[in-house]
Structures are given as structure tokens and as C-alpha cells.
Protein backbone atom coordinates (compact mmCIF):
# COMPACT_ATOMS: atom_id res chain seq x y z
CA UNK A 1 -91.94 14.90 -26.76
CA UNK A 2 -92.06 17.48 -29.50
CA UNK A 3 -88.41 19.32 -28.48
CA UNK A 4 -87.24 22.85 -29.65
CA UNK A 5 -84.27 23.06 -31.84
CA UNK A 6 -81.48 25.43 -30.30
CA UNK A 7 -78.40 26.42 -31.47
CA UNK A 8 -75.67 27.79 -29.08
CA UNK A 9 -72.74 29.87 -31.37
CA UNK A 10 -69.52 31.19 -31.00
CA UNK A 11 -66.69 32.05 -33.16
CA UNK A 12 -63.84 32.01 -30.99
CA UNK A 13 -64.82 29.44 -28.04
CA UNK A 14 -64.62 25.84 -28.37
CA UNK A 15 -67.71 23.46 -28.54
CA UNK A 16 -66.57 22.18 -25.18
CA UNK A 17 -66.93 25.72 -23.66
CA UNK A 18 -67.57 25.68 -20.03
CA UNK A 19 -70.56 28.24 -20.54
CA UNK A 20 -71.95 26.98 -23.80
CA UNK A 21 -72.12 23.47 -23.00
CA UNK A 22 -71.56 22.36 -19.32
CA UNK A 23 -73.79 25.33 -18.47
CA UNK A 24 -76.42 26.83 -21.09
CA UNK A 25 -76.60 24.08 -23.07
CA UNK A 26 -76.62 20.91 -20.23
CA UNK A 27 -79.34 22.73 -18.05
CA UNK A 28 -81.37 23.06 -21.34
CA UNK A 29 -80.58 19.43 -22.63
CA UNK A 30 -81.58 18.12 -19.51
CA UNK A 31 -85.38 18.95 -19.33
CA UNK A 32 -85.63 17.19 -22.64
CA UNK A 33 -87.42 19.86 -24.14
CA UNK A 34 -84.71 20.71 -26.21
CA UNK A 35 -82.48 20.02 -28.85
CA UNK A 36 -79.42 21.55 -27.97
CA UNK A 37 -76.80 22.66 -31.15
CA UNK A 38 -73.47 23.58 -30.09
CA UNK A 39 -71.31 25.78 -32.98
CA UNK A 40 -67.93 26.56 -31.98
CA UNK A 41 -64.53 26.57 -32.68
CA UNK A 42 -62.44 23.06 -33.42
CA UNK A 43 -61.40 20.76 -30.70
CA UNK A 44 -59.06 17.57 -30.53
CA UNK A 45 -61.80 15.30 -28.62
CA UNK A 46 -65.11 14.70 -29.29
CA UNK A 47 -67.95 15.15 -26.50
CA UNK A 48 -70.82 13.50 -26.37
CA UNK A 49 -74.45 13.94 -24.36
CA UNK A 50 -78.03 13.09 -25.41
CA UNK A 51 -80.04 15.84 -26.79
CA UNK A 52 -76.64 17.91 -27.45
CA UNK A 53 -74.52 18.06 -31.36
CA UNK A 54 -71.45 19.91 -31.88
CA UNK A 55 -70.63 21.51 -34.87
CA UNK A 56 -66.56 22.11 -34.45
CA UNK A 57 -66.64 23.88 -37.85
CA UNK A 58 -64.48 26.76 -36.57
CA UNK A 59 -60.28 26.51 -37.27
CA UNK A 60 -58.67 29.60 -38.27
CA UNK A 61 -55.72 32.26 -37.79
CA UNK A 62 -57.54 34.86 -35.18
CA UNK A 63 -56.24 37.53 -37.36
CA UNK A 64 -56.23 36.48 -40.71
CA UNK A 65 -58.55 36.93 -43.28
CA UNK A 66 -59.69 33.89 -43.31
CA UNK A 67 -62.14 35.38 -39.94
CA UNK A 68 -64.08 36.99 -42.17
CA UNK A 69 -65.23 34.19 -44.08
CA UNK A 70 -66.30 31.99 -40.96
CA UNK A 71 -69.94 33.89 -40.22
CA UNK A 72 -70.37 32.50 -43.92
CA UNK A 73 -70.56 29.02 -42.71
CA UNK A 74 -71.91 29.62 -39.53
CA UNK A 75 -75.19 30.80 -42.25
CA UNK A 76 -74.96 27.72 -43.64
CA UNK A 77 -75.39 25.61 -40.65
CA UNK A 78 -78.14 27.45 -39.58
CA UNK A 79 -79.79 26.60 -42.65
CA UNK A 80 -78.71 23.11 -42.00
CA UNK A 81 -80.14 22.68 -38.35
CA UNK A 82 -83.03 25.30 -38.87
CA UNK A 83 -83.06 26.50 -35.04
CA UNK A 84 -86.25 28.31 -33.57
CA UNK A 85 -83.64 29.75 -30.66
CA UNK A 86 -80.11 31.14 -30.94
CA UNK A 87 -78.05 32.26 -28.65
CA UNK A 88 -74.92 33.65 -30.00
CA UNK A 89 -72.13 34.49 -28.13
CA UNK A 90 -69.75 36.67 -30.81
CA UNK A 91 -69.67 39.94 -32.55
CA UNK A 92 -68.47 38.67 -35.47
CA UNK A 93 -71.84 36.81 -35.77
CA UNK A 94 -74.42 39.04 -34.75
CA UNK A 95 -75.08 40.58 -38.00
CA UNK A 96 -75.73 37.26 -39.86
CA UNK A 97 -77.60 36.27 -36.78
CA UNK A 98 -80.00 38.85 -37.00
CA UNK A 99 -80.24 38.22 -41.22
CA UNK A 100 -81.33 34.82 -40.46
CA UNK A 101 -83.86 35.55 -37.82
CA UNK A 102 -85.40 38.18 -39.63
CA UNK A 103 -86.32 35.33 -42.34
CA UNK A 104 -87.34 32.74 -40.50
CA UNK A 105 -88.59 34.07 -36.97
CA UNK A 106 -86.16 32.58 -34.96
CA UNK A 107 -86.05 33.98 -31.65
CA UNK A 108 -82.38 35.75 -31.35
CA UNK A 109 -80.64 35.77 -27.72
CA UNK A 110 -77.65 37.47 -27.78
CA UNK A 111 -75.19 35.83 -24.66
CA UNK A 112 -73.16 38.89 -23.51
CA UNK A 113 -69.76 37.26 -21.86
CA UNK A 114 -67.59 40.58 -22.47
CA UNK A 115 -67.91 44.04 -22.73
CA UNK A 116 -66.16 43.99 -26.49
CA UNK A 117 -66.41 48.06 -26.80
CA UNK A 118 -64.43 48.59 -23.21
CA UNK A 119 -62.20 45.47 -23.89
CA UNK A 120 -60.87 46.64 -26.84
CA UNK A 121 -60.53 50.12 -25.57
CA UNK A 122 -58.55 49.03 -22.86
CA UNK A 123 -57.13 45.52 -23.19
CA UNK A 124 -55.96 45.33 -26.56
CA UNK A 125 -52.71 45.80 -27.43
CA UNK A 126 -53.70 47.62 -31.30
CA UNK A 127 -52.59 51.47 -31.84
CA UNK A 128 -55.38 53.60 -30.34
CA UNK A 129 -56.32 54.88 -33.12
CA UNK A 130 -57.20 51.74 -34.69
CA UNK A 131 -58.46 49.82 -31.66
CA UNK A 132 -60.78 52.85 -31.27
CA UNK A 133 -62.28 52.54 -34.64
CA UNK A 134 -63.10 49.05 -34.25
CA UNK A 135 -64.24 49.66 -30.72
CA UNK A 136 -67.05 51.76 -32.29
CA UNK A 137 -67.62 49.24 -35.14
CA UNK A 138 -68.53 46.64 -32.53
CA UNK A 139 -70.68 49.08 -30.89
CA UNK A 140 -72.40 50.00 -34.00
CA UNK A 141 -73.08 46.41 -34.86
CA UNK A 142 -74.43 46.39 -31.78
CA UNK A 143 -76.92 48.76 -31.46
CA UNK A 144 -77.53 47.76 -35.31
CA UNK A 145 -78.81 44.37 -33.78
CA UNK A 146 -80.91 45.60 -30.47
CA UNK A 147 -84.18 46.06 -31.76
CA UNK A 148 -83.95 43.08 -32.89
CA UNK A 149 -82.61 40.38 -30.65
CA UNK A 150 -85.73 39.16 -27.90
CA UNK A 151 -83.23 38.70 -24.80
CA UNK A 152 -80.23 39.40 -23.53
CA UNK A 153 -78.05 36.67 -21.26
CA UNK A 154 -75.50 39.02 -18.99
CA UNK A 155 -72.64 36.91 -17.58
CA UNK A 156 -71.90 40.25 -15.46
CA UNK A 157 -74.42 42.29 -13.42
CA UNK A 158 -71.73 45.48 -13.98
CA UNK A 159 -72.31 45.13 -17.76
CA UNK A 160 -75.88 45.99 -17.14
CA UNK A 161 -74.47 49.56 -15.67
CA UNK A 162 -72.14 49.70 -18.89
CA UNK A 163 -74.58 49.11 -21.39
CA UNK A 164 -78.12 50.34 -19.87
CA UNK A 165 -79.14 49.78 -23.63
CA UNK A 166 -79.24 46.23 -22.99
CA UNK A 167 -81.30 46.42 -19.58
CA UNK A 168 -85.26 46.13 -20.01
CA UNK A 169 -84.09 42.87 -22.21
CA UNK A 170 -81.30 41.70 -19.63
CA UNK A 171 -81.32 38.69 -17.49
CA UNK A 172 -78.11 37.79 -15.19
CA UNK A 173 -76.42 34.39 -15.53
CA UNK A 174 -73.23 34.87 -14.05
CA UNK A 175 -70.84 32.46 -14.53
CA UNK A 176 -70.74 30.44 -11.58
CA UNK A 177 -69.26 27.06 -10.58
CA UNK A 178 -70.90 23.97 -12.18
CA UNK A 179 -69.24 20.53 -11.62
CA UNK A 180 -69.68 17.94 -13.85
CA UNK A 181 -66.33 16.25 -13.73
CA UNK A 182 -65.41 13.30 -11.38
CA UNK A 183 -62.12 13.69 -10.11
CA UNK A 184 -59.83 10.77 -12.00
CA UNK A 185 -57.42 10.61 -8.90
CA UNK A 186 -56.95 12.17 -5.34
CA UNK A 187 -54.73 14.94 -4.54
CA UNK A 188 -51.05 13.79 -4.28
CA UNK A 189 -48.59 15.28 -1.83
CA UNK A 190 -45.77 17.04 -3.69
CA UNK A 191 -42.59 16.67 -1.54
CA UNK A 192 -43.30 19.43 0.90
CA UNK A 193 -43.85 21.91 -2.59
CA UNK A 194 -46.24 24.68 -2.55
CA UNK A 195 -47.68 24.69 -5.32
CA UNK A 196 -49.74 27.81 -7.13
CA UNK A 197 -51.69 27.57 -10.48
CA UNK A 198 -52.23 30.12 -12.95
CA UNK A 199 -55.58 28.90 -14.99
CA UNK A 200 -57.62 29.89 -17.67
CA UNK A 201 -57.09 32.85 -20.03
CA UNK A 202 -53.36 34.31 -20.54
CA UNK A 203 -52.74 37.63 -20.79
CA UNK A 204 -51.48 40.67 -19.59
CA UNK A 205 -54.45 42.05 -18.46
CA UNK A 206 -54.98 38.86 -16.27
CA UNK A 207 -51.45 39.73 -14.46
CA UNK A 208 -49.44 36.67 -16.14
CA UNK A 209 -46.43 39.05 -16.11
CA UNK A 210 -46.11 40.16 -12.97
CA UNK A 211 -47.71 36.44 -11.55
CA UNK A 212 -44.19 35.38 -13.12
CA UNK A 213 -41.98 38.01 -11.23
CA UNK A 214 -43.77 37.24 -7.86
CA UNK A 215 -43.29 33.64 -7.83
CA UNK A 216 -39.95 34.21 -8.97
CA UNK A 217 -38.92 36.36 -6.49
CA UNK A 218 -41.18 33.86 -3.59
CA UNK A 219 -39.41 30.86 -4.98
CA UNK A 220 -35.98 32.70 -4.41
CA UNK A 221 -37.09 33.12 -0.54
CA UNK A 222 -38.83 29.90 -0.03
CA UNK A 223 -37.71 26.95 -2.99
CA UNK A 224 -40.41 25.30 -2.48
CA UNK A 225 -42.82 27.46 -4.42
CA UNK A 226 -43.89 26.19 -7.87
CA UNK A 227 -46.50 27.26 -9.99
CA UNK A 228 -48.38 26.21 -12.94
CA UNK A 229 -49.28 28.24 -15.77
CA UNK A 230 -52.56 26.32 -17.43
CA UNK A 231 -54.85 27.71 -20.67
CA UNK A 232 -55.20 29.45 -23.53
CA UNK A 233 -52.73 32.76 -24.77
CA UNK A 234 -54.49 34.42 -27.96
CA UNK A 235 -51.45 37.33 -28.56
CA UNK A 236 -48.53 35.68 -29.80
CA UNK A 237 -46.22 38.50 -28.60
CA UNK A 238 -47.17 37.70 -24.96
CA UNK A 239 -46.78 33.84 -25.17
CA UNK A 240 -43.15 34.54 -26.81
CA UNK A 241 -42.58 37.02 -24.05
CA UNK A 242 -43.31 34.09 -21.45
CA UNK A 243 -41.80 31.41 -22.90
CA UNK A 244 -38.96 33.62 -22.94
CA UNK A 245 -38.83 34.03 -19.17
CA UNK A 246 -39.93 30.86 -18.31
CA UNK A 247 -36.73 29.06 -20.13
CA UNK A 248 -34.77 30.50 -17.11
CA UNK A 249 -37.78 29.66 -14.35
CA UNK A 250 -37.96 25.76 -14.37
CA UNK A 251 -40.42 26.11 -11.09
CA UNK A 252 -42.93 27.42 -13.79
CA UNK A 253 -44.73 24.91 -15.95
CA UNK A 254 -46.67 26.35 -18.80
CA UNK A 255 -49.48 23.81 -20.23
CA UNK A 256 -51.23 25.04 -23.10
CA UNK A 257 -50.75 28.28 -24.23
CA UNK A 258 -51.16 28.14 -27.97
CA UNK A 259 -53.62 25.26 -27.40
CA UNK A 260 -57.18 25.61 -26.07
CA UNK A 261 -57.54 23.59 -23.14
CA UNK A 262 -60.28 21.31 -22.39
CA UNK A 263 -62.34 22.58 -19.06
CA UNK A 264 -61.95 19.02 -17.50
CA UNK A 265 -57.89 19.46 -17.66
CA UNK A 266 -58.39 22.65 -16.04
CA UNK A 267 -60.44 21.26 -12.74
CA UNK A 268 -58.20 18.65 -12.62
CA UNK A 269 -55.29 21.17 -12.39
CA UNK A 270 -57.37 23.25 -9.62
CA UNK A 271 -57.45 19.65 -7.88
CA UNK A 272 -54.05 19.20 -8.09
CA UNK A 273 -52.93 22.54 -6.36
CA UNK A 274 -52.14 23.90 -3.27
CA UNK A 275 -53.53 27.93 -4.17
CA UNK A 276 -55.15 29.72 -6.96
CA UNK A 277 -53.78 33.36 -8.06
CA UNK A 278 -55.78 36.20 -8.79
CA UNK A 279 -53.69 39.50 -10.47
CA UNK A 280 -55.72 41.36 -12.85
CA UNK A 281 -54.66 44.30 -14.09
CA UNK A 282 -57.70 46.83 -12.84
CA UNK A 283 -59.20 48.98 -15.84
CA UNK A 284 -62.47 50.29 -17.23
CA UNK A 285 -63.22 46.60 -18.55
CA UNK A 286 -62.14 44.43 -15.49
CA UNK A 287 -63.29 46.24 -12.96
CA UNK A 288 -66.69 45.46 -13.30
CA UNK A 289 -66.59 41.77 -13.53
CA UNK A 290 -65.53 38.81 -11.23
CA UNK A 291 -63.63 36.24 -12.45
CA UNK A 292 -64.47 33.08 -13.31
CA UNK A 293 -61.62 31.36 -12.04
CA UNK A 294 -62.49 32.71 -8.28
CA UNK A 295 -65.64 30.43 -8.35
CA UNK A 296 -63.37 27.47 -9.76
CA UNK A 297 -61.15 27.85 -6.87
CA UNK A 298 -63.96 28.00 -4.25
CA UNK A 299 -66.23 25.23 -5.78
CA UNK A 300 -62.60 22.51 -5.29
CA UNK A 301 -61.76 24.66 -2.05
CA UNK A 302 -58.51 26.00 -3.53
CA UNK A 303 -57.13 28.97 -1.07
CA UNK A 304 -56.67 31.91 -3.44
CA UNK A 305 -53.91 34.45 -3.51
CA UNK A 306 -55.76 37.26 -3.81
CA UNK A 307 -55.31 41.15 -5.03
CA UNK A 308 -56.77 44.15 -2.31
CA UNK A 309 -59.41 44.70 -4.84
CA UNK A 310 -62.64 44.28 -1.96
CA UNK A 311 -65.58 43.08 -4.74
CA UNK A 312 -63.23 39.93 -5.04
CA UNK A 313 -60.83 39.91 -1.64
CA UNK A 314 -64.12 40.69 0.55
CA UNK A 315 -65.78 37.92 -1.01
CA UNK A 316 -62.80 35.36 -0.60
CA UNK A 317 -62.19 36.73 2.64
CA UNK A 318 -65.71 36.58 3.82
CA UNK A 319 -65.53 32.70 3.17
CA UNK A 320 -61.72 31.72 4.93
CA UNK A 321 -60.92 31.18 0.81
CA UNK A 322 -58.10 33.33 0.39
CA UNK A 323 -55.26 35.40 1.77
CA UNK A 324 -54.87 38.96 0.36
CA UNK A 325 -51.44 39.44 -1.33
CA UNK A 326 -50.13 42.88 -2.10
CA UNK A 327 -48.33 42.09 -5.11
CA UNK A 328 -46.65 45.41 -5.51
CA UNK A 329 -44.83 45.16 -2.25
CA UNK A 330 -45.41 41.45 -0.85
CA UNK A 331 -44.01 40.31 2.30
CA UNK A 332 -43.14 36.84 1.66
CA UNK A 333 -42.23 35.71 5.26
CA UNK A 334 -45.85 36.73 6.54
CA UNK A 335 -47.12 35.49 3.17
CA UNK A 336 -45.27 31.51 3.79
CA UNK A 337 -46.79 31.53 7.29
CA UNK A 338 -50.25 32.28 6.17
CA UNK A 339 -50.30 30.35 3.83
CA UNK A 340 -48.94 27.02 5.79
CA UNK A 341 -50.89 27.80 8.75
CA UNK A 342 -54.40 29.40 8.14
CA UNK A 343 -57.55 27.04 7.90
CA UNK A 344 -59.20 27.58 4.79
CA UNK A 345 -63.08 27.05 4.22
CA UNK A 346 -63.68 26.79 7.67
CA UNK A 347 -67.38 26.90 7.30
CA UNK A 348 -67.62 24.87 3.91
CA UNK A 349 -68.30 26.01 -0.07
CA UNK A 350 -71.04 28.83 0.04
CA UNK A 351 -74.00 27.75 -2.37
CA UNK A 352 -73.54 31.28 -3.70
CA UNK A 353 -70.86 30.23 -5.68
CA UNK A 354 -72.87 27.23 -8.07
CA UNK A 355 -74.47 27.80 -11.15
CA UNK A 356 -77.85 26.63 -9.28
CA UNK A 357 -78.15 29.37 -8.09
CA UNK A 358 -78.78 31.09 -11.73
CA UNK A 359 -80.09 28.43 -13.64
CA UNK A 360 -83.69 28.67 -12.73
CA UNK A 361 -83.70 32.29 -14.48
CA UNK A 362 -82.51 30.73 -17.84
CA UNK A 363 -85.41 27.55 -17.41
CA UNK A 364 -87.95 29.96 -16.49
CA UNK A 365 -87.35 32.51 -19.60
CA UNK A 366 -87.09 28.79 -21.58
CA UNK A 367 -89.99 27.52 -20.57
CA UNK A 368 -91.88 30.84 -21.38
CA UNK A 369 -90.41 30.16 -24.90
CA UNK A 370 -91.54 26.48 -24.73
CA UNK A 371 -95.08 27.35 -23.88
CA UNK A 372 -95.38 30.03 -26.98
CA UNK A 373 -93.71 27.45 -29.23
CA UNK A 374 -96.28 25.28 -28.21
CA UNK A 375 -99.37 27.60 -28.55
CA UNK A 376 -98.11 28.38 -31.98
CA UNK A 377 -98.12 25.01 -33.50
CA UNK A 378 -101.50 24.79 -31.72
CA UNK A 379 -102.93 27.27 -33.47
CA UNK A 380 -101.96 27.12 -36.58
């Protein structure tokens, strides 16, 4: 079968990237249509799967200058693989992206995981002054691009309310639950411990601070609380600032934190706990999105501890998958009960929750490609 050449690209995420690979590029590997090239940052194991390459090319300080050199060799790779689809994933790479496609027809996709203009406006931790200058920047390269780039992938319907620019090209594929990961061992009973995981991205924004204070305070009630902290932190000030605390909290266990962390080490984590914690700090960029980690939880029917924010509680509470913790004011003896007593997932996983359910709207846009691809070569 004559297959299609794709290349999936991001700057700052790993090859393994749950989105990029277990997602995007295994439901396009698997109808063997396609050649699937993942780009992405360096990782300590190697991953295999027919009809899927990495290219871990990326390893560099996030803020050094060395960044600005990277969408250089991204260019040459593309030259390299000679894609007729990429989906890209990064500002930083948009721009050379759309240089590329303009010479050799590629079709450009451009995956939109974050709102960069809003998150930088409101979750970075730059001067405003500065962060609102590059704020605009990003926007600018965006709009630069538009014209330009054939579809849009939206990992969040709200983005399509934030950026209506993106709309008449926009196609929603949330980032919901896919499992392809066998368990390597069964749950194991921890000594009458309770214990609560943290997972994937660290940061303030994502409540890691005041996470820390509540189980601190729950563990001096009830000693048999424990959590574990597991992923990624990308501001150095804020993993100091919690390895700090954390020297004095030996019930927390931080894994990771200046070390991307393979997906599989995360489910297994999820696996291995009692509850999931959700905390977000609620701004112009978060409220608009759900996290990931919600449909983690739900998909290995881990209870979540859960903010009163009702596009997330209602949805965990609508499915016996949570308990909703006012973490400015919790009452811990309530809170122990609850959580030792209530029957979670009393009517099973909802399907909702599984990237099945948005998958068929990347195959069918595919497949549209697939057929012109075809007619093309026909014709000619």
C-alpha cells in the first residue's frame, strides 16, 4: 500500500507524548495508510511501533539561547523525511512550518493543545510587561500563519470561543483517555495508608502549592494520608520551592520533577493510588479547559478529590468518581469518612471519557486527505 508520509512536531514534548504518539499518531499508524514521523524532544528509552519513527532531536535549556536554534533542525528533518502532512504542535515552529509548506505543498495542521496568548498572560511567572509583549508575539505569529495552515486540531472546545479565528478550520479532539498500557502488577494494599497522587504537569497554576499545605495539614489529622507528587516541573523556582517543603513532609514523595516522565510510569502511578487531586488555580486560561488528568483518573477508576468548579465536579460527580473538596476551608473529618466509605463508579467508566469517542473525526478528515493524495498521483 502506497502510505502517506506524516510528521507529528513539537519542541517542548517528548516523542513519547501521550497525544502525539499513543493518540494522533497510533490511530493514524494503525490504518496502515500512513507513515507516521514523530519529532520531539529527547527521551531516555526508545519506543518502538510499526509504521511510527521518532526523531528525539530536541535537548536544550527551555530558556537559553540555544531554543532559538532548534526550529533550525527541525527544517532540516523535514527536508530529511519530506512529509506531505504536518501537524505541529509549538509556536516556536509554526513559522518554519509554514516556510516549508509553502515550498513543497505540504498540507500544514496546526495541533492547538494550549491557548499560548492567555497562558502567558496569566500563568507565567515573567514581569507583565514582558510576558505581555511576547503574549502578542505569539499571537502575531499566529495570525501570520492562518491563512495558511489547512486545519486546525483543538484539544479544547473553549479554545474555539477564545480564538473564533481558528473556527471554520477547527475540529475537536479532546484529549481523552486512551489505554495502551498493560498493568505490570495489581494494586497492593499499603498498610491501611491513604494514599493521594499528584500527576502530570507541576506548577502553580495546577495547585501543587496549596495540594502540599492540604495534605499536610490532612496528614496531621489522620497519619495515614500520603501523597505522591509524579511529572514534569518546567520553572526551576517552583521545583526549589517544593523540594524545599517537602524536606520537612516525608508523607510526600516527589518523582520526577526536573525529569520528563514517561506516560506508562504515570498510569502505573494512577494504578497504584487510592485518589487523584484536582486544584487548579481558576484564571482566564484554565477555566476553559478540562484536565487531562480527570480522564486518567476515571479511565483506572481513581476517586478524585475534586475542586467546586461544576464543568469538572458535575462531571465527576455525575459518575460516583469523586468527592468535592473545598480546599480553602476543608473539613477533614467529613472528608476521611467520605472518602473510606462512599462507593465509587457505581455504574462503571462512562465511554465519554475514551479517546474513541474522538478518533473517528481525526480518520475521517485523514481519509479525506488520503483520497486527494491519491487522486493527485492519479492524475498526474
Amino acid at each position: 500500500m502506497n502510505r502517506i508520509s506524516v510528521v507529528i512536531a513539537s519542541l517542548l514534548k517528548p516523542v513519547d507524548d501521550t497525544r502525539m504518539f499513543e493518540k494522533l499518531g497510533f490511530s493514524l499508524a494503525q490504518t496502515n495508510k500512513y507513515e507516521i514521523n514523530i519529532i520531539g524532544f529527547s527521551i531516555k528509552k526508545n519506543i518502538f511501533h510499526s509504521n511510527v519513527r521518532t526523531f528525539p532531536v530536541f535537548r536544550f535549556n527551555r530558556t537559553g539561547f540555544s531554543r532559538l536554534l532548534q526550529p533550525l533542525k527541525y527544517l532540516g528533518l523535514l527536508f530529511k523525511v519530506k512529509p506531505k502532512v504536518i501537524i505541529v504542535n509549538s509556536i516556536d515552529l509554526l513559522l518554519v512550518t509554514l516556510f516549508y509548506s509553502s515550498i513543497t505543498r505540504t498540507i500544514f495542521i496546526y495541533d492547538v493543545q494550549e491557548n499560548y496568548y492567555r497562558n502567558i498572560m496569566h500563568n507565567s511567572l515573567l514581569p507583565f510587561p514582558v510576558k505581555n509583549k511576547i503574549a502578542w508575539l505569539v499571537r502575531l505569529n499566529e495570525y501570520i500563519c492562518h491563512p495558511f495552515i489547512h486545519h486546525y486540531l483543538v484539544a479544547e472546545k473553549g479554545y474555539l470561543d477564545e480564538m473564533p479565528f481558528i473556527r471554520k478550520k477547527g475540529i475537536l479532539l479532546r484529549n481523552l483517555y486512551v489505554d495502551h498500557f498493560k498493568s505490570s502488577a495489581k494494586k497492593t494494599k499499603s498498610n491501611n495508608k491513604i494514599r493521594i497522587l499528584y500527576s502530570g504537569t507541576i506548577a502553580d497554576v495546577y495547585g501543587i502549592f496549596q495540594t502540599i499545605h492540604f495534605i499536610d495539614q490532612f496528614h496531621r489529622q489522620y497519619p495515614e494520608i500520603e501523597m505522591t507528587i509524579i511529572g514534569y516541573c518546567a520553572h526551576q523556582t517552583t521545583l526549589k520551592k517544593i523540594r524545599v517543603l517537602l524536606a520537612d513532609l516525608p508523607f510526600i514523595r516527589l518523582t520526577g520533577g526536573d525529569q520528563l516522565i514517561p506516560h506508562e510510569q504515570i498510569i502505573e502511578a494512577i494504578r497504584n493510588s487510592d485518589f487523584g487531586i484536582i486544584n487548579y488555580e481558576l484564571n482566564p486560561a484554565t477555566i476553559n479547559c478540562f484536565p487531562t488528568r480527570i480522564y486518567e483518573y476515571m479511565g483506572n477508576r481513581l476517586p478524585v478529590l475534586i475542586q467546586p468548579y461544576p464543568p469538572w465536579s458535575d462531571f465527576c460527580l455525575q459518575h460516583d468518581a469523586g468527592i468535592e473538596v473545598d480546599f480553602d476551608s476543608p473539613d477533614y473529618d467529613a472528608l476521611i469518612l467520605e472518602m473510606k466509605n462512599k462507593k465509587f463508579y457505581s455504574h462503571g467508566i462512562p465511554d465519554e471519557i475514551f479517546w474513541k469517542e474522538d478518533e473517528p473525526r481525526l480518520l475521517d478528515l485523514f481519509d479525506k486527505i488520503y483520497q486527494n493524495h491519491l487522486f493527485k498521483k492519479t492524475s498526474n
